[in-house]
Protein backbone atom coordinates (compact mmCIF):
# COMPACT_ATOMS: atom_id res chain seq x y z
CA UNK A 1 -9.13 -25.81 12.52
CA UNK A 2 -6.72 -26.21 15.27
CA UNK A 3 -5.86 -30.05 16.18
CA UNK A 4 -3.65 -31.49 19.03
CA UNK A 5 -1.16 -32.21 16.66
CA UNK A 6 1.08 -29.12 16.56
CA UNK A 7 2.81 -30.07 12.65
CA UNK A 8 -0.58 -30.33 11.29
CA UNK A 9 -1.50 -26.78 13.40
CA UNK A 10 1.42 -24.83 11.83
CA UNK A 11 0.91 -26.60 8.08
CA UNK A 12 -2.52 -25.31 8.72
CA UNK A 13 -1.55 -21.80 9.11
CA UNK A 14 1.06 -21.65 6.76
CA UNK A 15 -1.43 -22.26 4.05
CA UNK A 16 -3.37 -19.77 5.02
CA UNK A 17 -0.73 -16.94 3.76
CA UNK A 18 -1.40 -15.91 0.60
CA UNK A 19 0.31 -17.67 -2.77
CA UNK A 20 1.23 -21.06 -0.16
CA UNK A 21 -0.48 -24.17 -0.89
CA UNK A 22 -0.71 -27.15 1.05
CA UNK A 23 2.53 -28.78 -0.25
CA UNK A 24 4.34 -25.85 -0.18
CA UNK A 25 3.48 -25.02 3.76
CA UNK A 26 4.32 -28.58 4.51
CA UNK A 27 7.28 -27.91 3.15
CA UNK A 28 8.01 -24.73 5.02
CA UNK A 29 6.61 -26.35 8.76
CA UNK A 30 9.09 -29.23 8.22
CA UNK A 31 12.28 -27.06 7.36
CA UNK A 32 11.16 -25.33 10.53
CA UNK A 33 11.12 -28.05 12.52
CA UNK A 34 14.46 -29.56 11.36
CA UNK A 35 15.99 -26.40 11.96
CA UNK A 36 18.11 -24.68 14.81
CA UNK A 37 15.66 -22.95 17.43
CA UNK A 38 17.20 -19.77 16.62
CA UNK A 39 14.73 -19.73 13.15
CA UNK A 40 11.79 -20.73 15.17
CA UNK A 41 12.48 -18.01 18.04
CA UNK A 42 13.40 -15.03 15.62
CA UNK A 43 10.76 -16.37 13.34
CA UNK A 44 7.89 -16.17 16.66
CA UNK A 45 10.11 -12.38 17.81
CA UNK A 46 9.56 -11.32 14.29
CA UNK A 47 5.85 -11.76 13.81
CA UNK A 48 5.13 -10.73 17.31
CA UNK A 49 6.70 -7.39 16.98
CA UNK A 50 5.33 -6.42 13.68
CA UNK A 51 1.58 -7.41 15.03
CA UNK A 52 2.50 -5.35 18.18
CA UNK A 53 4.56 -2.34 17.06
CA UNK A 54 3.30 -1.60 12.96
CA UNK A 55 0.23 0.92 12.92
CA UNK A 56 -0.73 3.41 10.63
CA UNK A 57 0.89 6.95 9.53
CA UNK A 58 -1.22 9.16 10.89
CA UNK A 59 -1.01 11.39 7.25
CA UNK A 60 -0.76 8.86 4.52
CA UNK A 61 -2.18 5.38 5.89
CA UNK A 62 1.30 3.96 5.54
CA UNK A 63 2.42 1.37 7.73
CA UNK A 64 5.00 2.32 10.24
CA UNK A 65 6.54 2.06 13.25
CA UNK A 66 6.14 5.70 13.86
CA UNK A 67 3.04 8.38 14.35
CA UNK A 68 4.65 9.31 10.78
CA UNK A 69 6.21 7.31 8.39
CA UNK A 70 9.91 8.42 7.23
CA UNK A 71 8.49 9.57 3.70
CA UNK A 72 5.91 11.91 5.97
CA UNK A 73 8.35 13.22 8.03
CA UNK A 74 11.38 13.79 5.59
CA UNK A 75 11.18 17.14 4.90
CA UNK A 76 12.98 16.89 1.26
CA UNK A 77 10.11 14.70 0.19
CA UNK A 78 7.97 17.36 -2.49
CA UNK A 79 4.85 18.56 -0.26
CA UNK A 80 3.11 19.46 -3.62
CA UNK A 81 2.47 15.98 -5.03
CA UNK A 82 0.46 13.01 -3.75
CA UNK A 83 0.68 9.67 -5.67
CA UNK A 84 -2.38 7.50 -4.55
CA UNK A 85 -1.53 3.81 -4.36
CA UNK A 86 -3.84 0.84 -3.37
CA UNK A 87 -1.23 -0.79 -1.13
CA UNK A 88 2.12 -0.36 0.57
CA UNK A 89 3.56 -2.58 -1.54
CA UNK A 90 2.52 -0.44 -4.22
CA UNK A 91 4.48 2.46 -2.57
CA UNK A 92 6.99 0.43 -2.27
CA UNK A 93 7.48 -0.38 -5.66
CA UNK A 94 6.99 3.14 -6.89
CA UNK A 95 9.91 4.34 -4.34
CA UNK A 96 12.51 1.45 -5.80
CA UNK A 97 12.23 3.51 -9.34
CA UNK A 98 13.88 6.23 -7.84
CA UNK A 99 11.87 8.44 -10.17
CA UNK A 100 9.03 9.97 -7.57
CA UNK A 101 9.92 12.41 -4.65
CA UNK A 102 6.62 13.66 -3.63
CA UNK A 103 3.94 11.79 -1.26
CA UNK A 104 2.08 9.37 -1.08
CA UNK A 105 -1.05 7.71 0.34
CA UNK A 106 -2.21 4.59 1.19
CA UNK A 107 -5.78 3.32 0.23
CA UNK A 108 -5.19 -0.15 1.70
CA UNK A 109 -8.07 -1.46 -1.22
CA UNK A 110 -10.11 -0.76 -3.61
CA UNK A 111 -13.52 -0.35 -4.65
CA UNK A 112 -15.30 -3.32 -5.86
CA UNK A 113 -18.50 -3.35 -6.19
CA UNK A 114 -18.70 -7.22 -7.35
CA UNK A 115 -16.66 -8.12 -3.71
CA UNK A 116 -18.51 -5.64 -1.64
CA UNK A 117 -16.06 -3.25 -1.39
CA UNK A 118 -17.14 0.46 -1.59
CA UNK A 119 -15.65 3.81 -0.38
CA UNK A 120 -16.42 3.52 3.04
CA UNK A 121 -13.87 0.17 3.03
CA UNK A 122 -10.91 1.91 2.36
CA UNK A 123 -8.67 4.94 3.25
CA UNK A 124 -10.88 7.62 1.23
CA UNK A 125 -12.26 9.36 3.72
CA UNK A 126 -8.76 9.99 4.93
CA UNK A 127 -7.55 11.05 1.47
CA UNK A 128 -10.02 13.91 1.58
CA UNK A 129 -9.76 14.99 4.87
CA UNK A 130 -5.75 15.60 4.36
CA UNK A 131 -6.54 17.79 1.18
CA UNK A 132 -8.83 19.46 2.67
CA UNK A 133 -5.99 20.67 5.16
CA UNK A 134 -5.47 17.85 7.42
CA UNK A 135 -5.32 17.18 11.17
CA UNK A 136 -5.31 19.87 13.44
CA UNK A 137 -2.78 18.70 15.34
CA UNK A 138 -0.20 18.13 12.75
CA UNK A 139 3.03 19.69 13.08
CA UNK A 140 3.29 22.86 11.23
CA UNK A 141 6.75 21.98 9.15
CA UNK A 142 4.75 18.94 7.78
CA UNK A 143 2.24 21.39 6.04
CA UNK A 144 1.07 20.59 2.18
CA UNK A 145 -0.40 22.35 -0.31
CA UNK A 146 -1.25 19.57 -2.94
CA UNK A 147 -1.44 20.63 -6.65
CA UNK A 148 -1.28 17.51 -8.13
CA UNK A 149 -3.08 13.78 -6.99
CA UNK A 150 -1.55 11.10 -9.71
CA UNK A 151 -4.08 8.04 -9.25
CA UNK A 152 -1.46 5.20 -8.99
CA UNK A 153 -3.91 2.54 -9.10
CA UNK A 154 -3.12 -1.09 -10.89
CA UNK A 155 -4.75 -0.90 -14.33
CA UNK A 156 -7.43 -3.61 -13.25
CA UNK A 157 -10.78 -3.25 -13.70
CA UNK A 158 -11.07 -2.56 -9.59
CA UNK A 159 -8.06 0.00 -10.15
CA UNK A 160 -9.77 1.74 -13.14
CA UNK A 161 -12.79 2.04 -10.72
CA UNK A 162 -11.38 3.27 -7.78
CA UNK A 163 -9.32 5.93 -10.03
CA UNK A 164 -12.76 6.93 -11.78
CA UNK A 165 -14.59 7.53 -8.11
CA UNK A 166 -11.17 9.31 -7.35
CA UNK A 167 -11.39 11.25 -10.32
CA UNK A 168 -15.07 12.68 -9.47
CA UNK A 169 -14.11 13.71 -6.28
CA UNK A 170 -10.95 15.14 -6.71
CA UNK A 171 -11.81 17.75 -9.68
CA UNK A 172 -14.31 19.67 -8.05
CA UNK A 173 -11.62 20.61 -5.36
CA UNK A 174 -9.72 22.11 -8.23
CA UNK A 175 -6.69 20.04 -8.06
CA UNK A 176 -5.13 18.62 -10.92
CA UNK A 177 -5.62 14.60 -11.33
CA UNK A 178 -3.50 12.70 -13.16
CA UNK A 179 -3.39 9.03 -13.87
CA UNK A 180 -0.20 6.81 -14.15
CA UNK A 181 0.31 5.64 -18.02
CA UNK A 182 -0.46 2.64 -19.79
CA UNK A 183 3.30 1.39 -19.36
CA UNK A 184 1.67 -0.50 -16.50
CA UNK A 185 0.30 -3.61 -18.50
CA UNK A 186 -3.89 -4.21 -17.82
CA UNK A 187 -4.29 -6.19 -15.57
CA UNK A 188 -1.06 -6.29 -13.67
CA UNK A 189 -0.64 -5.45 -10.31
CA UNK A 190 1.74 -2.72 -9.25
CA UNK A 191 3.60 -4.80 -6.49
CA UNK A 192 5.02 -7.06 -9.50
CA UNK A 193 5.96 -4.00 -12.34
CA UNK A 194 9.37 -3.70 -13.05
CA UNK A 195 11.30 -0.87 -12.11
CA UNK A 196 11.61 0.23 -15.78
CA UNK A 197 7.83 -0.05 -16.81
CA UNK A 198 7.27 1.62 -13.58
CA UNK A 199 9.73 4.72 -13.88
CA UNK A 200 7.51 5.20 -17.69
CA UNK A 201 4.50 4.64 -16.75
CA UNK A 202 5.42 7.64 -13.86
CA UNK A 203 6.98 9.68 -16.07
CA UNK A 204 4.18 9.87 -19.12
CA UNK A 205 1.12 10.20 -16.63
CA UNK A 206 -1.88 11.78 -18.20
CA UNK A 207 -4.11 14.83 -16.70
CA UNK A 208 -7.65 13.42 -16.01
C-alpha cells in the first residue's frame, strides 16, 4: 500500500522483488537515498526503458529488444534443433555452457496443475504453431526444419510435467524428443546449474 511517506513507499516495493525481504529492501532504499542522484536517475532510466522497449521474439518468446532476438536472427545458429526452456534465464544459462548452437524457445512457465497453471498459460500454443511451419510473414532466410525438440525443463515435479504434456504432443508430429539428463539435480532450477552440470546434462540427453 502506497503511504505519503516516500522511504516507506520504495521499502515497500523493493520487497516486493523476488528473494528481498523486508530488511534487506530497507537496506537497499537507504543506500539509495544516501547515494549520488546519478544511481537514482540511471536506476529510474533503467527500469523505464526495459518496461517500455523489451517485448517478445516474435519466433521463440524470447525477450528482446528486437521483432527477433539475436539467437533468431543469427543465421549460424543450427535451424534443426529447438531446446525448450521454461524461462529466459533458463536460455540464458544454457547459452553460458557454450555447448548448444541450435534454438531455442521460451515457455515463460509451466504447467501446474496444483497453482492453476495449464497449457493455455504459457507459450505452447506458440511452440506448435512454429513447428508446424511458422508465421507467414517470416522472412524466408529464417526458415527451420526442426528434427529434434530437447525438453530443457528443470527436473521439478512442474518441469517433469510440462516435459510429459510436451512429450504427447510432440511425437505424433514425428519429431524426435529428447529430454536433458539427470546431471541437472531434482529439484533444481536451471537458472542456478553450473556451467559444468549443465554442459552434461546437454550433452547425455535421452530420446523420449
Amino acid at each position: 500500500m502506497k503511504t505519503s511517506d516516500p522511504i516507506t513507499n520504495l521499502i515497500n516495493a523493493l520487497s516486493r522483488l523476488p528473494g528481498i525481504g523486508e530488511r534487506t529492501a530497507s537496506r537497499l532504499a537507504f543506500y539509495i537515498l544516501n547515494a549520488s542522484d546519478d544511481l537514482a536517475t540511471d536506476l529510474s532510466d533503467a527500469l523505464t526503458q526495459v518496461k517500455e522497449r523489451i517485448g517478445f521474439c516474435k519466433r521463440c518468446c524470447n525477450l528482446t529488444e528486437d521483432d527477433y532476438c539475436h539467437i533468431c536472427a543469427n543465421a549460424k545458429r543450427d535451424r534443426n534443433i529447438l531446446a525448450v526452456v521454461e524461462s529466459t534465464p533458463d536460455l540464458r544459462a544454457i547459452e553460458n555452457t557454450g555447448e548448444f548452437r541450435g534454438t531455442y524457445h521460451v515457455l515463460h512457465g509451466l504447467i501446474s496443475p496444483l497453482e492453476g497453471i495449464g497449457p493455455d498459460d504459457i507459450r505452447v500454443a506458440e511452440l506448435l504453431r512454429r513447428l508446424q511451419g511458422g508465421e507467414p510473414d517470416e522472412p524466408p532466410e529464417m526458415a527451420e526444419e526442426i528434427d529434434e525438440v530437447i525438453l530443457a525443463t528443470s527436473p521439478s515435479v512442474d518441469g517433469e510435467a510440462t516435459a510429459l504434456y510436451l512429450t504427447k504432443l510432440l511425437k505424433p508430429m514425428g519429431i524426435k524428443v529428447s529430454r536433458i539428463a539427470s546431471g541437472v539435480p531434482i529439484g533444481s532450477d536451471l537458472e542456478y546449474t553450473d556451467r559444468m552440470t549443465l554442459s552434461r546434462a546437454l550433452l547425455e540427453r535421452r530420446e523420449l
